[in-house]
Protein backbone atom coordinates (compact mmCIF):
# COMPACT_ATOMS: atom_id res chain seq x y z
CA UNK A 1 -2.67 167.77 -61.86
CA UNK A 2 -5.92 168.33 -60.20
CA UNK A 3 -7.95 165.22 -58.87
CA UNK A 4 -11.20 165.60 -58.43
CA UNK A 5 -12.73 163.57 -55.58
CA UNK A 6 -15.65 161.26 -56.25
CA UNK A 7 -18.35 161.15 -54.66
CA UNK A 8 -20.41 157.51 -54.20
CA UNK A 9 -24.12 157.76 -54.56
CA UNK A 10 -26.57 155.22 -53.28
CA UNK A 11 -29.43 153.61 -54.20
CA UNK A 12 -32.03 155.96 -53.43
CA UNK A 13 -32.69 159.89 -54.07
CA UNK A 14 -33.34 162.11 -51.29
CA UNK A 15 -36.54 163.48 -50.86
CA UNK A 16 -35.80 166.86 -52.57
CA UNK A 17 -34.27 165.19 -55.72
CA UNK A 18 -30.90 165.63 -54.92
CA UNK A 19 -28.52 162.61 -54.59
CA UNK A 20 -27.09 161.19 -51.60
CA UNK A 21 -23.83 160.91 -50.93
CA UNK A 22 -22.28 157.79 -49.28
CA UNK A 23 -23.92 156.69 -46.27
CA UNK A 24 -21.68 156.68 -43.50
CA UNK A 25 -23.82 157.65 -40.20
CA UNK A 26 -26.89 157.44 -41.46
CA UNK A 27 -29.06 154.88 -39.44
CA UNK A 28 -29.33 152.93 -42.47
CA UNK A 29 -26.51 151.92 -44.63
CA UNK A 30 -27.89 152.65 -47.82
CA UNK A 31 -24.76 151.26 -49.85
CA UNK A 32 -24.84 148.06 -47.52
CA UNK A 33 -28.70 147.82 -48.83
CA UNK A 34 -27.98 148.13 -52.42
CA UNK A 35 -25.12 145.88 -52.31
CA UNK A 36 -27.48 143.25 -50.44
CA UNK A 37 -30.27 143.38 -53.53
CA UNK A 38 -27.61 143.45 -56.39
CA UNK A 39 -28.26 147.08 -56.96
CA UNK A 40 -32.22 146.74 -57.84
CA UNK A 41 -33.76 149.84 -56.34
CA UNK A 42 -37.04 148.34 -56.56
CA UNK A 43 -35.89 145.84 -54.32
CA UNK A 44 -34.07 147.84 -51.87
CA UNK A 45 -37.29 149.48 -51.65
CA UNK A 46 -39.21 146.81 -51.45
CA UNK A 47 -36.80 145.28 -48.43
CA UNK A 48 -36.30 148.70 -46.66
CA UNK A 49 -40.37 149.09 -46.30
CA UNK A 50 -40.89 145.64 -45.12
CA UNK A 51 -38.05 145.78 -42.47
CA UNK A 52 -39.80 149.66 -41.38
CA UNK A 53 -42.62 147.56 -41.18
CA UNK A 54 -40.98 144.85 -38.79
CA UNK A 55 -39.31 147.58 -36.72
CA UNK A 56 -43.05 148.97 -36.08
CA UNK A 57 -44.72 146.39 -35.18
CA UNK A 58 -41.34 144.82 -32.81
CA UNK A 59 -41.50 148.36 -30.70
CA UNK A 60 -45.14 148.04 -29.13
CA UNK A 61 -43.65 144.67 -27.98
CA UNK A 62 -40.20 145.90 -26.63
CA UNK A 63 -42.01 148.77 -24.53
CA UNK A 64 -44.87 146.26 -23.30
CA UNK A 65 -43.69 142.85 -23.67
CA UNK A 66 -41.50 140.22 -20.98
CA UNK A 67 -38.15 139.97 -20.83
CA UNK A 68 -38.62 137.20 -22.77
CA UNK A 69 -40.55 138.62 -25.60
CA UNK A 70 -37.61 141.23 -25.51
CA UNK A 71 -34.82 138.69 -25.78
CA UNK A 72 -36.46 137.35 -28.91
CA UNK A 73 -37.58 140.55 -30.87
CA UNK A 74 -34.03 141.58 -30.05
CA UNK A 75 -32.72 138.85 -31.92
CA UNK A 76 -35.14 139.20 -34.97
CA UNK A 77 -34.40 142.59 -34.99
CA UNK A 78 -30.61 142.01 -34.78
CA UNK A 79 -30.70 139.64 -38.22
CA UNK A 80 -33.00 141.76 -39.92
CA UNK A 81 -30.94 145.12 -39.11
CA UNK A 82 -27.78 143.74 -40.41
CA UNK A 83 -29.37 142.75 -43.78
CA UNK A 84 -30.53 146.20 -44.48
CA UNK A 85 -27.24 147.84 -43.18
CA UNK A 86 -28.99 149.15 -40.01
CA UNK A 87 -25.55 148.15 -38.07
CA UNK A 88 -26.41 150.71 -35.07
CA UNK A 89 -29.79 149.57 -34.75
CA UNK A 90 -28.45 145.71 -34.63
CA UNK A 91 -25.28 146.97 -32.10
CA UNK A 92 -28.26 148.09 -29.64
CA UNK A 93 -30.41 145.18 -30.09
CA UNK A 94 -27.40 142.65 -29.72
CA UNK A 95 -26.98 144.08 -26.22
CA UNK A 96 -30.96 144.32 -25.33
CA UNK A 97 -30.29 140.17 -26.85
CA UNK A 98 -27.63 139.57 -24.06
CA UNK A 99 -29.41 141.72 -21.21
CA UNK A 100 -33.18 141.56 -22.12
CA UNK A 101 -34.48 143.09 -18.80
CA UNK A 102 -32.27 145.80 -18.97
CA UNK A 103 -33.79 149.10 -19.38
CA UNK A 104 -30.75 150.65 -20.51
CA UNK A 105 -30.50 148.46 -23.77
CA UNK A 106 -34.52 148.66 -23.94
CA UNK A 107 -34.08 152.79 -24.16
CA UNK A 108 -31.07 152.50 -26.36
CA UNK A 109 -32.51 150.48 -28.53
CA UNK A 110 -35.88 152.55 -28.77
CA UNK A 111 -33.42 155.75 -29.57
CA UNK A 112 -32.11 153.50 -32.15
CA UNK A 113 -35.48 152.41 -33.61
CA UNK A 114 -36.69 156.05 -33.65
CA UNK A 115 -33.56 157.12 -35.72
CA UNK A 116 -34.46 154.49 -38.06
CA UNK A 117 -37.86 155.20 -38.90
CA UNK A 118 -37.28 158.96 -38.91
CA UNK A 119 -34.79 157.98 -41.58
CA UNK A 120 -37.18 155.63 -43.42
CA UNK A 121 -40.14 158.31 -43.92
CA UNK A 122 -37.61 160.87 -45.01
CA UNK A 123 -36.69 158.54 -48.10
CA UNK A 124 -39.55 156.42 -48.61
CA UNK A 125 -42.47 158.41 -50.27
């Protein structure tokens, strides 16, 4: 007997039409998402473009703000990421949280950031 693996797909389609497979290592959890917004895709959308949005606007004030601008856009970002299943992105602002004048956690979590918003123009149209 032959057992054919399945393969999860997510809530969105990639940009070429094909569908994604489960979303382990992606900066975004995509499952994680569509588990959080009871499988609505409209929703998921809805959330993912409004959290791109936050990231945006939270890295001009990461790369130019205080340490203590940086300790608390760390911690927004932190909630926020783990809603949407951005668990990377919330490890590296967790640690910019704890050590906000550190410019190792500052660059890591820029790297992190970057990822993410590469990630969200590739599936957002």
């Amino acid at each position: 007997m032959i057992l054919a693996r399945k393969i999860d797909t997510v809530a969105f389609d990639r940009p070429g039409g094909e569908t994604c497979a489960k979303s382990h290592g992606r900066p975004i959890d995509l499952d994680h998402l569509s588990d959080q917004t009871f499988g609505d895709r409209a929703l998921a959308e809805e959330v993912l473009r409004l959290f791109c949005t936050q990231v945006k606007q939270a890295l001009a004030g990461l790369q130019h703000g205080s340490a203590k601008e940086r300790h608390f856009l760390a911690h927004a970002l932190k909630g926020s990421a783990r809603g949407v299943g951005a668990m990377q992105l919330a490890e590296a602002a967790e640690r910019l949280e704890q050590d906000s004048a550190s410019e190792e956690a500052l660059s890591e979590l820029i790297v992190s950031i970057e990822k993410v918003q590469e990630f969200c123009a590739s599936i957002l149209r």
